[in-house]
Protein backbone atom coordinates (compact mmCIF):
# COMPACT_ATOMS: atom_id res chain seq x y z
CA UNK A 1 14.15 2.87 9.81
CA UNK A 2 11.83 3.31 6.72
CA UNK A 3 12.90 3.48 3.65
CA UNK A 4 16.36 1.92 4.52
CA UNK A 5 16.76 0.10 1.19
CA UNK A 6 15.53 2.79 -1.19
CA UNK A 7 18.50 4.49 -2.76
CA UNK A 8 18.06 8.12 -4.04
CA UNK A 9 15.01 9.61 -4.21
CA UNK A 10 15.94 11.92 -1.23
CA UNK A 11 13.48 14.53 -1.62
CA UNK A 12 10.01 12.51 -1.96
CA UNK A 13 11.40 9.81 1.21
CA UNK A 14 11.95 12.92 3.19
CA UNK A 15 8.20 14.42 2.19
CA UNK A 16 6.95 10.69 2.66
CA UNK A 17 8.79 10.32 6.30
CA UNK A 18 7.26 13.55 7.61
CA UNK A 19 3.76 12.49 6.88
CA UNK A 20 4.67 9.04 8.59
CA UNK A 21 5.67 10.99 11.53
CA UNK A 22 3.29 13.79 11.48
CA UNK A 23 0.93 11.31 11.59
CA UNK A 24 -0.98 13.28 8.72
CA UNK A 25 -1.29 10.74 5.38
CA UNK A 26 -3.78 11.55 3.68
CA UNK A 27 -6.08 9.14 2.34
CA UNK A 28 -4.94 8.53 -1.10
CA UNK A 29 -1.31 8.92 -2.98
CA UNK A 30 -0.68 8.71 -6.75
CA UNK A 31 3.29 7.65 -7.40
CA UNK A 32 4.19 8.35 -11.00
CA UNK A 33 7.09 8.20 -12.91
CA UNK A 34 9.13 6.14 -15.38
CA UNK A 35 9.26 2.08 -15.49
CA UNK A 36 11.70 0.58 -13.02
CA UNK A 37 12.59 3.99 -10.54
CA UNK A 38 11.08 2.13 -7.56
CA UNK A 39 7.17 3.49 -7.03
CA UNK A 40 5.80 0.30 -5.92
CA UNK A 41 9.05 -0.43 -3.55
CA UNK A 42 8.35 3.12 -1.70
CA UNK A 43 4.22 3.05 -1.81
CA UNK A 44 5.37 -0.60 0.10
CA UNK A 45 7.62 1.00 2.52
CA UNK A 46 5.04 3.49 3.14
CA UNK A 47 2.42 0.91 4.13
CA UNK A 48 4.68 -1.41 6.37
CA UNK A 49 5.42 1.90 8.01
CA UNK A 50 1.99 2.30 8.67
CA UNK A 51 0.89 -1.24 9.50
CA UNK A 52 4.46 -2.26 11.53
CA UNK A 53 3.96 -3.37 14.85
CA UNK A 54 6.83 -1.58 16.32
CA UNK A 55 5.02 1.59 14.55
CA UNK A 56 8.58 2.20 12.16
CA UNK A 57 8.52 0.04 9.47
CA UNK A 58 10.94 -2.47 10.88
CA UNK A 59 10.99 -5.26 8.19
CA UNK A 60 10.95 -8.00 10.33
CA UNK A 61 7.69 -8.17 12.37
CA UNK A 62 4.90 -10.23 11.62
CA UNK A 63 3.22 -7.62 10.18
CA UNK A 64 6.24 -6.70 7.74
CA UNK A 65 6.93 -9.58 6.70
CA UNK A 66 3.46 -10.43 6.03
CA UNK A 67 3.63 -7.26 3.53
CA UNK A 68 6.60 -8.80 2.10
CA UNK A 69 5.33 -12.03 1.05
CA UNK A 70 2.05 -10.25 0.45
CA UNK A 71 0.37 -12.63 2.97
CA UNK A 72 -1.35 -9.55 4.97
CA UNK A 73 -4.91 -9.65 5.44
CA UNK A 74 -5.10 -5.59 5.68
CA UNK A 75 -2.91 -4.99 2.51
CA UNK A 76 -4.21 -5.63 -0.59
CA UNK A 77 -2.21 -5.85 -4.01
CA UNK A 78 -3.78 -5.29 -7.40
CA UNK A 79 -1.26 -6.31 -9.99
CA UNK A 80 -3.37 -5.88 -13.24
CA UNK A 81 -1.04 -6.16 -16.53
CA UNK A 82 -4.89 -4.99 -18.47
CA UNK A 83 -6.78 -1.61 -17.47
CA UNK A 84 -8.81 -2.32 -14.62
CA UNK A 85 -11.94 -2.87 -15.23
CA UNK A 86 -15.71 -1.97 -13.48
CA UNK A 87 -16.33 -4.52 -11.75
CA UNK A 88 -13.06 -4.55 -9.90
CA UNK A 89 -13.88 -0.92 -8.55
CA UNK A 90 -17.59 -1.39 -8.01
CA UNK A 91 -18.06 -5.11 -7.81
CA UNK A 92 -20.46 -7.70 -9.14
CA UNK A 93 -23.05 -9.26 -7.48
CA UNK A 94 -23.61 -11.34 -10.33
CA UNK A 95 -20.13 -13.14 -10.39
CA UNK A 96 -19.61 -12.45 -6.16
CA UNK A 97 -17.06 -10.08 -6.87
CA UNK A 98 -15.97 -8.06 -3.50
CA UNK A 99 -15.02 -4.47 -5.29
CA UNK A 100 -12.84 -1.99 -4.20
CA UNK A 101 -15.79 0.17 -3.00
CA UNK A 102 -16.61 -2.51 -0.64
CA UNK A 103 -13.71 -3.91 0.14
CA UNK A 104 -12.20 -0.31 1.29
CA UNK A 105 -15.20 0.10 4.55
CA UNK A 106 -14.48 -3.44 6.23
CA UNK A 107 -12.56 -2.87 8.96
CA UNK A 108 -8.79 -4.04 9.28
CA UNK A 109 -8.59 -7.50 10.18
CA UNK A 110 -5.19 -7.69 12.60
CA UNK A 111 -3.90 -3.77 12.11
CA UNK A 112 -5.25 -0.38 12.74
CA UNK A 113 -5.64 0.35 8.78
CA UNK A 114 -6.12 -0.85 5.64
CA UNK A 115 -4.32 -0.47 2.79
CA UNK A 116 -5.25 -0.83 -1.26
CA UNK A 117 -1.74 -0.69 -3.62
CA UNK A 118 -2.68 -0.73 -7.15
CA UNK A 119 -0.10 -1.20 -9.25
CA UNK A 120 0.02 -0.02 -13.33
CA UNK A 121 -3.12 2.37 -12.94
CA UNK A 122 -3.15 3.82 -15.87
């Protein structure tokens, strides 16, 4: 069952859920809000959801628990404390920096998608 151990937040799991199941997610989401209410824990949920094996975001198949310990080859984390910068969007050819632009059009390694989570975007 997604979001299983998110507590509260009724209204935005039940929007989130009906995408999932509709099938319909589009391709980008911004979660906002104050420090500490849990965005990066449901933008997670939402992406083992999509990449799960047994298609529901069970937690415990490969492919979850590769999200977990953030070992997936489809699911990339950017956990900048700075702003991020140019050359993680666009790349540098200079320094052989893969950017998000490119990185974004290879196709998934082991799922049917990939995902990009980037955390503190401001």
């Amino acid at each position: 069952m997604v979001f299983r151990h998110i507590i509260g937040h009724e209204k935005q799991k039940h929007f989130l859920k009906r995408l999932l199941d509709t099938g319909r997610m589009p391709h980008a989401l911004l979660f906002s809000g104050q420090d500490g209410v849990g965005k990066k824990r449901i933008a997670l949920e939402c992406i083992k959801y999509m990449v799960c094996e047994r298609g529901s975001g069970c937690g415990e198949c490969r492919a979850c628990l590769r999200i977990e310990r953030r070992t997936h080859p489809d699911v990339i984390i950017i956990e900048e404390e700075d702003a991020i910068s140019i050359d993680l969007i666009r790349g540098n050819q200079e320094r052989k920096i893969a950017g998000i632009n490119e990185e974004i059009y290879e196709y998934p390694y082991e799922g049917t998608i990939r995902a990009i989570l980037i955390d503190k975007a401001d």
